[in-house]
C-alpha atoms as a PDB file:
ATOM      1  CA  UNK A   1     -11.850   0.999   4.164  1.00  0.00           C
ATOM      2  CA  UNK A   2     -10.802   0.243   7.626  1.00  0.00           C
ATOM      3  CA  UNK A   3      -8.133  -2.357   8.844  1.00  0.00           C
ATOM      4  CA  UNK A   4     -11.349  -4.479   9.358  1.00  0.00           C
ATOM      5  CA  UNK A   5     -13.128  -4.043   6.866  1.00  0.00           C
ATOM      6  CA  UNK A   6     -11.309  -6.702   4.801  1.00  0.00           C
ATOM      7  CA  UNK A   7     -13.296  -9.867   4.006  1.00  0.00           C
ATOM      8  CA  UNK A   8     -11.347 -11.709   2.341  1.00  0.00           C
ATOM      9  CA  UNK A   9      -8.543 -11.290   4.634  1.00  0.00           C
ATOM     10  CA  UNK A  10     -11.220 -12.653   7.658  1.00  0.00           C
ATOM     11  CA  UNK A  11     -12.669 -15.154   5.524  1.00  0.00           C
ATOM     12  CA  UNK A  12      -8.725 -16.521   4.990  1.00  0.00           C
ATOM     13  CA  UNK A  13      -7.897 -16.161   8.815  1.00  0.00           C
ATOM     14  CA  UNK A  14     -11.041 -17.863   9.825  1.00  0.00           C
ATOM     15  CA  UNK A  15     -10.911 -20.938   7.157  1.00  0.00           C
ATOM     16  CA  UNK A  16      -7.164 -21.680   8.536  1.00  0.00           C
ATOM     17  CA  UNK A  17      -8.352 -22.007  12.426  1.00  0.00           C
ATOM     18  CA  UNK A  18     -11.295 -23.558  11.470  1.00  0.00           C
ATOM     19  CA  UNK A  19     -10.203 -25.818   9.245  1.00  0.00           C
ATOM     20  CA  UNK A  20      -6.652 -26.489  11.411  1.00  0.00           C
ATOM     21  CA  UNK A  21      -5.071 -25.933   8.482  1.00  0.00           C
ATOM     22  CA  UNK A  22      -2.545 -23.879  10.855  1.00  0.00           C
ATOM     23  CA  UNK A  23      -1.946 -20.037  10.835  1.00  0.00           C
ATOM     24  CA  UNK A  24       1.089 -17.762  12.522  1.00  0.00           C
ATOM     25  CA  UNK A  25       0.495 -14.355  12.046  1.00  0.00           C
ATOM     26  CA  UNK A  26       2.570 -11.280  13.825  1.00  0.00           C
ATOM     27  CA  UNK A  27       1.813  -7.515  14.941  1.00  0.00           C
ATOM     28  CA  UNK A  28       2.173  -4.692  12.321  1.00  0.00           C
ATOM     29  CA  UNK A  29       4.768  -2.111  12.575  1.00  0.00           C
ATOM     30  CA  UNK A  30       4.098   0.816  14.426  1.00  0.00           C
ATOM     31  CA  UNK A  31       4.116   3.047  11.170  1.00  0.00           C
ATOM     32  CA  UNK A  32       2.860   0.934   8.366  1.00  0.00           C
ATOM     33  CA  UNK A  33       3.367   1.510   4.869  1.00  0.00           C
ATOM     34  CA  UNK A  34       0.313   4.338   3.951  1.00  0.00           C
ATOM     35  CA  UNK A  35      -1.906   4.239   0.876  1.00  0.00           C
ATOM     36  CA  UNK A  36      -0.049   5.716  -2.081  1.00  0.00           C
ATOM     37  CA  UNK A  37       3.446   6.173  -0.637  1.00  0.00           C
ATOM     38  CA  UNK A  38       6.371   5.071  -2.798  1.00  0.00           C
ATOM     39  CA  UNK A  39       7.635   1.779  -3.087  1.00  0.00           C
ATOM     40  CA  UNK A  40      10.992   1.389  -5.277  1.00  0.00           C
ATOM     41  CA  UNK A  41       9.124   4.860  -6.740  1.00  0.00           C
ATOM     42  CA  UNK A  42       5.535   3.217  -7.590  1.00  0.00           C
ATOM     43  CA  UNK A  43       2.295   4.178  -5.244  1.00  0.00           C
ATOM     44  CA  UNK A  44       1.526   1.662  -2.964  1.00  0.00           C
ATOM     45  CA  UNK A  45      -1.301  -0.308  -3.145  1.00  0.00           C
ATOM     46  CA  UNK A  46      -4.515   1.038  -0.437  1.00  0.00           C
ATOM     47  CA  UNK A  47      -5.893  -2.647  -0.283  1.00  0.00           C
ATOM     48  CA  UNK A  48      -2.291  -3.751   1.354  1.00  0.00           C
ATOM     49  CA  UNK A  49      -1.630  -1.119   3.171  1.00  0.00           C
ATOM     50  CA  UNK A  50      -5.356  -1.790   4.496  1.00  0.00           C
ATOM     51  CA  UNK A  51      -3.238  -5.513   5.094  1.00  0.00           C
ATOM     52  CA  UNK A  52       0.349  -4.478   6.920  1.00  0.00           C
ATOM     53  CA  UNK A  53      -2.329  -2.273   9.394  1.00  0.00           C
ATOM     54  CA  UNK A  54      -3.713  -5.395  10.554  1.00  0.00           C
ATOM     55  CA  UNK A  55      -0.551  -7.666   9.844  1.00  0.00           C
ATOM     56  CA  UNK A  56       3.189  -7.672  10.098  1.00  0.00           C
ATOM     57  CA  UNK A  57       3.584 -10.966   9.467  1.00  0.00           C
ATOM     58  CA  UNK A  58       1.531 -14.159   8.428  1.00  0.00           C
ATOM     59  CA  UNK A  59       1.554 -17.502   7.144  1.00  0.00           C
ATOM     60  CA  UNK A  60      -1.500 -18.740   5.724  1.00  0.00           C
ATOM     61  CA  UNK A  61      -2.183 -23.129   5.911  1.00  0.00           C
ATOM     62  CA  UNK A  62       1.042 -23.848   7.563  1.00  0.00           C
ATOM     63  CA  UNK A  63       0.093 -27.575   7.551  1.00  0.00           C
ATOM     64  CA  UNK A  64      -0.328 -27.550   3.938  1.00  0.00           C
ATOM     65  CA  UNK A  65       1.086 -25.310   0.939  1.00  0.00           C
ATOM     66  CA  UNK A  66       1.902 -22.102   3.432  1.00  0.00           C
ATOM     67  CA  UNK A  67       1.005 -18.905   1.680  1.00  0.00           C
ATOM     68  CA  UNK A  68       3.669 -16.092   3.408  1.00  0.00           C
ATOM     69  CA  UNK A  69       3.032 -12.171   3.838  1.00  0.00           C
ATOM     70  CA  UNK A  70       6.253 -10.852   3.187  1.00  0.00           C
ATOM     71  CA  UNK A  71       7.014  -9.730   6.502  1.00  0.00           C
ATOM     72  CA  UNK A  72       7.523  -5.777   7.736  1.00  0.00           C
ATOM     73  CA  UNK A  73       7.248  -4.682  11.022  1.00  0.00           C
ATOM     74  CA  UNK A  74       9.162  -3.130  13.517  1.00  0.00           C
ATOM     75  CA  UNK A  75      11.654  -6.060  13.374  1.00  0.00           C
ATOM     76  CA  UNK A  76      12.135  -6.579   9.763  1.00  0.00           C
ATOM     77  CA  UNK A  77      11.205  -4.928   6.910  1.00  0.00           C
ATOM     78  CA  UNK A  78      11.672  -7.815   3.706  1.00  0.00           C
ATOM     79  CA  UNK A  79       9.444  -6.164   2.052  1.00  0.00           C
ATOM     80  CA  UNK A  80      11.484  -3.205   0.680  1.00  0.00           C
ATOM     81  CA  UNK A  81      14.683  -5.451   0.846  1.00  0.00           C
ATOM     82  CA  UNK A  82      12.255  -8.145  -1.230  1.00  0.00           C
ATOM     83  CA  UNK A  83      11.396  -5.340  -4.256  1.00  0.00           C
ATOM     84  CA  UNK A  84      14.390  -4.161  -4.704  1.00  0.00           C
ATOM     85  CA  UNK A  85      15.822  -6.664  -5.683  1.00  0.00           C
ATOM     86  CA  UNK A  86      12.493  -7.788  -8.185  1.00  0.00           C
ATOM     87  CA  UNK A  87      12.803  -3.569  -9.593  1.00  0.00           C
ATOM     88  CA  UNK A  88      16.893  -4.754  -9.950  1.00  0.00           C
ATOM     89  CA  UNK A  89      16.151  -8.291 -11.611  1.00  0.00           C
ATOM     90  CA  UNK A  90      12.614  -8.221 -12.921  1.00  0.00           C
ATOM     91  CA  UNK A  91      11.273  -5.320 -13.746  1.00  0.00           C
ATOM     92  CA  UNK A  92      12.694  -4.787 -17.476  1.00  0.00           C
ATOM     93  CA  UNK A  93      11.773  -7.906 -18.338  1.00  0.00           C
ATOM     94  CA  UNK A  94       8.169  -8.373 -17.053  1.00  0.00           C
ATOM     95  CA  UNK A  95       7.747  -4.457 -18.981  1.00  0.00           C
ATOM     96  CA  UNK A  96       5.920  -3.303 -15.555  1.00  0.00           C
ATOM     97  CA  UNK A  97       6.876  -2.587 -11.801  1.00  0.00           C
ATOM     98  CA  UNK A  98       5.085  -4.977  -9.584  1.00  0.00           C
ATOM     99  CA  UNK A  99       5.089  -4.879  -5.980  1.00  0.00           C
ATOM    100  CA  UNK A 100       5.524  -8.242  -4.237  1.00  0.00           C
ATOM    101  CA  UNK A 101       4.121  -8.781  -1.484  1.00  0.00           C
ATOM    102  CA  UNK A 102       3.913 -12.720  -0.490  1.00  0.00           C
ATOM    103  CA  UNK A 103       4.110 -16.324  -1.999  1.00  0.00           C
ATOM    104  CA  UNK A 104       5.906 -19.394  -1.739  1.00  0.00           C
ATOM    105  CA  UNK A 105       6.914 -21.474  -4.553  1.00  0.00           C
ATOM    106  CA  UNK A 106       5.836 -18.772  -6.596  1.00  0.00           C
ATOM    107  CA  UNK A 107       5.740 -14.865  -5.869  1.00  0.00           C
ATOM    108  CA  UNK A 108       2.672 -12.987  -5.886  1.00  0.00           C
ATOM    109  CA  UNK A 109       2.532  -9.336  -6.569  1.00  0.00           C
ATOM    110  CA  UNK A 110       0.376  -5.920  -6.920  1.00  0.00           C
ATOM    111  CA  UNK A 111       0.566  -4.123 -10.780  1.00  0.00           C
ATOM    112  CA  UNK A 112       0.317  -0.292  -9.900  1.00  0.00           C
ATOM    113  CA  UNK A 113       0.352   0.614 -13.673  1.00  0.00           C
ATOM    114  CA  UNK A 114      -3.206  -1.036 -13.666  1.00  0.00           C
ATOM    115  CA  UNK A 115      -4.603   0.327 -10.711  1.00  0.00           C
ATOM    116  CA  UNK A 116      -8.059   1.352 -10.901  1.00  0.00           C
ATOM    117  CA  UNK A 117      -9.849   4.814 -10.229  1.00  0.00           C
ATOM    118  CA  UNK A 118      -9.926   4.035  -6.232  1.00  0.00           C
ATOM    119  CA  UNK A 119      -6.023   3.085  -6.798  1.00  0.00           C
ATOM    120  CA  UNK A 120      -6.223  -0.502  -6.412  1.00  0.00           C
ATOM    121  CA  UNK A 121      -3.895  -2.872  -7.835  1.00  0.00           C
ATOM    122  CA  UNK A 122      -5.239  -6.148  -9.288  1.00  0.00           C
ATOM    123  CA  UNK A 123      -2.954  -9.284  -8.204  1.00  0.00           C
ATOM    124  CA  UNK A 124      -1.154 -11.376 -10.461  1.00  0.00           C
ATOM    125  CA  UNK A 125       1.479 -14.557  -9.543  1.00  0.00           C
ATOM    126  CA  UNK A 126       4.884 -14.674 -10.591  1.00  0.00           C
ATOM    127  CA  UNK A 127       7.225 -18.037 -11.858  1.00  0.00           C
ATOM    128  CA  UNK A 128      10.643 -17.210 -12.353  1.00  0.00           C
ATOM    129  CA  UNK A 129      11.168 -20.446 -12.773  1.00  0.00           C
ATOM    130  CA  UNK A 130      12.106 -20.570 -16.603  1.00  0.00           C
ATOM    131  CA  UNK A 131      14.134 -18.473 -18.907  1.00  0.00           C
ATOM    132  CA  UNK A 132      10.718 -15.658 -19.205  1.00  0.00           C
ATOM    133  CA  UNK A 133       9.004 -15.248 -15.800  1.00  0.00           C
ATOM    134  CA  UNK A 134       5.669 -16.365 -16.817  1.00  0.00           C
ATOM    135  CA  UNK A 135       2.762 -14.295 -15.150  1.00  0.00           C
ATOM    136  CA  UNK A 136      -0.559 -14.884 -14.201  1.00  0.00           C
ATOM    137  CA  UNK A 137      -3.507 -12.430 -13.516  1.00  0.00           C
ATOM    138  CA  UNK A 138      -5.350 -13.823 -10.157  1.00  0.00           C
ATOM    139  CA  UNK A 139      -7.211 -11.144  -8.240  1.00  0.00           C
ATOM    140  CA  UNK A 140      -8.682  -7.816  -8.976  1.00  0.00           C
ATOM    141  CA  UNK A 141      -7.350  -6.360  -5.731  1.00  0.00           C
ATOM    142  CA  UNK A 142      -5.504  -8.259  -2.229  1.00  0.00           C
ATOM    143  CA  UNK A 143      -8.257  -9.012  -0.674  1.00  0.00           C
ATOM    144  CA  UNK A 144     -10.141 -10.257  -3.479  1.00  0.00           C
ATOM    145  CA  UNK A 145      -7.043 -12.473  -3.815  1.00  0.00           C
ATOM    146  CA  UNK A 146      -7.387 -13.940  -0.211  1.00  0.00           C
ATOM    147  CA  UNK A 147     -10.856 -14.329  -0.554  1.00  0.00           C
ATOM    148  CA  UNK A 148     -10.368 -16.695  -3.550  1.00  0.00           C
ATOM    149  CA  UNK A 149      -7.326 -18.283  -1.773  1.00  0.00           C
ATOM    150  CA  UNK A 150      -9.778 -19.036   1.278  1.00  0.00           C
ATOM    151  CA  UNK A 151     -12.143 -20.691  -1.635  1.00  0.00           C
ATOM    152  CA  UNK A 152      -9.378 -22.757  -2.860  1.00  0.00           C
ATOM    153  CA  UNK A 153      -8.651 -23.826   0.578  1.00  0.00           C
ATOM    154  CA  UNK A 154     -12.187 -25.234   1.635  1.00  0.00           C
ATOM    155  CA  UNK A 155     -12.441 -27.106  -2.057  1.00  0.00           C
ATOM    156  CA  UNK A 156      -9.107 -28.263  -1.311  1.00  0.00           C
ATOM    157  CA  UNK A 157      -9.959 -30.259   1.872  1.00  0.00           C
ATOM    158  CA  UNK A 158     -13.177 -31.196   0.800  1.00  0.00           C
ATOM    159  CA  UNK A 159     -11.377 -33.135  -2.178  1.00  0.00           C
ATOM    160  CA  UNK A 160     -12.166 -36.935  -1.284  1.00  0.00           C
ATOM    161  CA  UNK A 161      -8.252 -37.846  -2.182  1.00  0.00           C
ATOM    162  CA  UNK A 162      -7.375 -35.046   0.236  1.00  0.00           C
ATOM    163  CA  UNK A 163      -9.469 -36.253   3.225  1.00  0.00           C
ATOM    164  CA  UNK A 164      -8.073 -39.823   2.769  1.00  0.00           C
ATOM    165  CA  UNK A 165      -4.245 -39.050   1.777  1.00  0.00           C
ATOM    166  CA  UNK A 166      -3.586 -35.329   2.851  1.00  0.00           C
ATOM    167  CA  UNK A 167      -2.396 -34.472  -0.830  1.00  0.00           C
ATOM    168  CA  UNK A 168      -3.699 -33.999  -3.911  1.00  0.00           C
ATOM    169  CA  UNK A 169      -3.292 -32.199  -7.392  1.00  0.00           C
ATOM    170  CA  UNK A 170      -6.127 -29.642  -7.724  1.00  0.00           C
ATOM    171  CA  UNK A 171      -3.320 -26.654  -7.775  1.00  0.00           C
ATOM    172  CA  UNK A 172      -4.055 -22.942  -7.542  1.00  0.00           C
ATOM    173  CA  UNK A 173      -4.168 -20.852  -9.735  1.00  0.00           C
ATOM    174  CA  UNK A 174      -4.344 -23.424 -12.707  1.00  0.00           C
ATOM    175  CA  UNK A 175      -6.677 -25.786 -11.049  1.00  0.00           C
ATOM    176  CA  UNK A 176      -9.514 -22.807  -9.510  1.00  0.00           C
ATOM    177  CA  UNK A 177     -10.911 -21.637 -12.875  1.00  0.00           C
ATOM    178  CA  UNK A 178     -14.042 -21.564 -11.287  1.00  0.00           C
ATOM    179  CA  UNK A 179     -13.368 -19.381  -8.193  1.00  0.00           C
ATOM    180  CA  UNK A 180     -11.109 -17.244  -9.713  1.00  0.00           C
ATOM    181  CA  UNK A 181     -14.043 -16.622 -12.932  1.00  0.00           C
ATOM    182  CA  UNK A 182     -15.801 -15.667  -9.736  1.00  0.00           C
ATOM    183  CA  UNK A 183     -13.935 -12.188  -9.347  1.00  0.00           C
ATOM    184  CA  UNK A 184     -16.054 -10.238 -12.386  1.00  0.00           C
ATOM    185  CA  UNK A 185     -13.482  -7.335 -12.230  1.00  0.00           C
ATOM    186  CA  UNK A 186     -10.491  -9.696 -13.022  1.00  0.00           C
ATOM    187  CA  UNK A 187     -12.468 -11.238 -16.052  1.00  0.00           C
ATOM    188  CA  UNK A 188     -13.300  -7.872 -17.441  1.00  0.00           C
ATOM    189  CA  UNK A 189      -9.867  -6.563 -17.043  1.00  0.00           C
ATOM    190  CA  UNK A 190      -8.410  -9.863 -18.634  1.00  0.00           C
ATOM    191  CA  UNK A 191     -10.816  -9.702 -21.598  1.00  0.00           C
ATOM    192  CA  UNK A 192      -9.756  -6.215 -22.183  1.00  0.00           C
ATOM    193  CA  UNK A 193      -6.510  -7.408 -22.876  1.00  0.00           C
ATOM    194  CA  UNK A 194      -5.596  -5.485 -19.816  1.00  0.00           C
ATOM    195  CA  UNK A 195      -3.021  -7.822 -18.425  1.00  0.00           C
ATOM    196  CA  UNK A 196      -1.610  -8.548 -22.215  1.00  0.00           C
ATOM    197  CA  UNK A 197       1.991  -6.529 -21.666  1.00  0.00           C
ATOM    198  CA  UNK A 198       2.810  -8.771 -18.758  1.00  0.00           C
ATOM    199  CA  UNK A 199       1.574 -11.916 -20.434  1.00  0.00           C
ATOM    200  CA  UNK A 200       3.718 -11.049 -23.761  1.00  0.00           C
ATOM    201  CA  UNK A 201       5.988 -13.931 -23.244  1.00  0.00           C
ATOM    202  CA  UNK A 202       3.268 -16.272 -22.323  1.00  0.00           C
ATOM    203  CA  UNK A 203       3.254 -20.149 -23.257  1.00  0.00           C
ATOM    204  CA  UNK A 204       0.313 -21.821 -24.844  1.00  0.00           C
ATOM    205  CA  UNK A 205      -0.415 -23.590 -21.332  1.00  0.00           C
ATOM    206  CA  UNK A 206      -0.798 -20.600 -19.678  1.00  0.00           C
ATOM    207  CA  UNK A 207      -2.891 -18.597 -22.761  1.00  0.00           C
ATOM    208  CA  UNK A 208      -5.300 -21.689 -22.470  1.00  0.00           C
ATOM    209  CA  UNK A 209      -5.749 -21.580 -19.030  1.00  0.00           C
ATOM    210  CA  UNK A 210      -6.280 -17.453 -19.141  1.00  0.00           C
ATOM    211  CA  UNK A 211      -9.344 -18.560 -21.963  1.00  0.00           C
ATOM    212  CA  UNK A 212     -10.473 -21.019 -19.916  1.00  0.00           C
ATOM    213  CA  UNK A 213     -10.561 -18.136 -16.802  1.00  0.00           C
ATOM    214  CA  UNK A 214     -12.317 -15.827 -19.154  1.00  0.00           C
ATOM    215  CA  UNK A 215     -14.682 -18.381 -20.301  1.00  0.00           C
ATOM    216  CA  UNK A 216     -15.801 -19.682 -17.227  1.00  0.00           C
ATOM    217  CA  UNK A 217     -19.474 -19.004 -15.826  1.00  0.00           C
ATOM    218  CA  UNK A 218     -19.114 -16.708 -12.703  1.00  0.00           C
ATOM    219  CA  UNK A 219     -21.027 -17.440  -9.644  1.00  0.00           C
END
């Protein structure tokens, strides 16, 4: 795969200008993390390195819920100082490494552990916001992942109550079932129980929505 050959990464670039939802994006670094290399001792994912070739830096619907790439470059470089820290804080308790790379509210992040035979890492998000970080599987692979976050963004604006007020509830990833059931790699590897040693801990809320991802028709 070339630094171009990313759809989902296009198809999330080109819904943001064309949609004014707002974009800022920045140069990559001269020498980019490479496919496989060690992160905090796990193999980087080839999908995201495919990413921090094109990108350095980027901020995804600035006018709306901003979705950040952790930024490294020849500036800056948050995303070793960022998974440290997570390997430090997080890792013992969510029983894998993950490799975050991006987020807002909540963190988003590659599992290496459940790479597949081409090496890439599915995508799950991370809240850290109660006692047990609750996780959630969202992508098969990163660009997968911005493909369905492009998805999310045109049903988004389209929403009648969105049009009229410029807000509305229909939240990722609980609210995009549908797009997310889409992504026939993530389904399998959810219904093979796949994702179960990061979900240990999780609530009923988020074990309904995972049946309800699993039980949705694809399209």
């Amino acid at each position: 795969m070339e630094p171009e050959e990313l759809p989902g990464l296009e198809r999330l670039l080109g819904v943001c200008q064309r949609l004014n939802l707002g974009l800022k994006t920045s140069p990559p670094a001269h020498a980019p993390m490479s496919a496989g290399s060690l992160l905090e001792g796990v193999p980087f994912d080839p999908v995201l390195a495919k990413v921090y070739a094109r990108l350095g830096h980027a901020v995804f619907a600035t006018q709306m819920m901003r979705w950040v790439l952790t930024r490294f470059d020849d500036h800056e470089n948050r995303l070793e100082e960022n998974n440290r820290w997570w390997r430090e804080q997080y890792w013992n308790k969510l029983g894998m490494p993950v490799i975050v790379f991006g987020g807002d509210v909540y963190s988003f992040a590659t599992v290496p552990d459940l790479a597949d035979g081409r090496g890439r890492q599915p995508v799950v998000m991370l809240d850290i916001y109660e006692y047990e970080p609750d996780v959630m599987p969202v992508a098969s692979d990163v660009d997968r992942f911005f493909e369905t976050l492009a998805r999310y963004l045109e049903a988004l604006v389209a929403l009648p109550r969105y049009q009229k007020y410029g807000e509305t509830e229909f939240s990722f990833p609980w609210d995009a079932v549908e797009l997310l059931a889409r992504d026939e790699r993530l389904v399998e590897m959810m219904r093979a129980g796949r994702f179960e040693p990061l979900m240990k801990n999780a609530d009923e809320e988020t074990r309904g929505w995972a049946a309800k991802v699993m039980g949705a028709p694809g399209t």
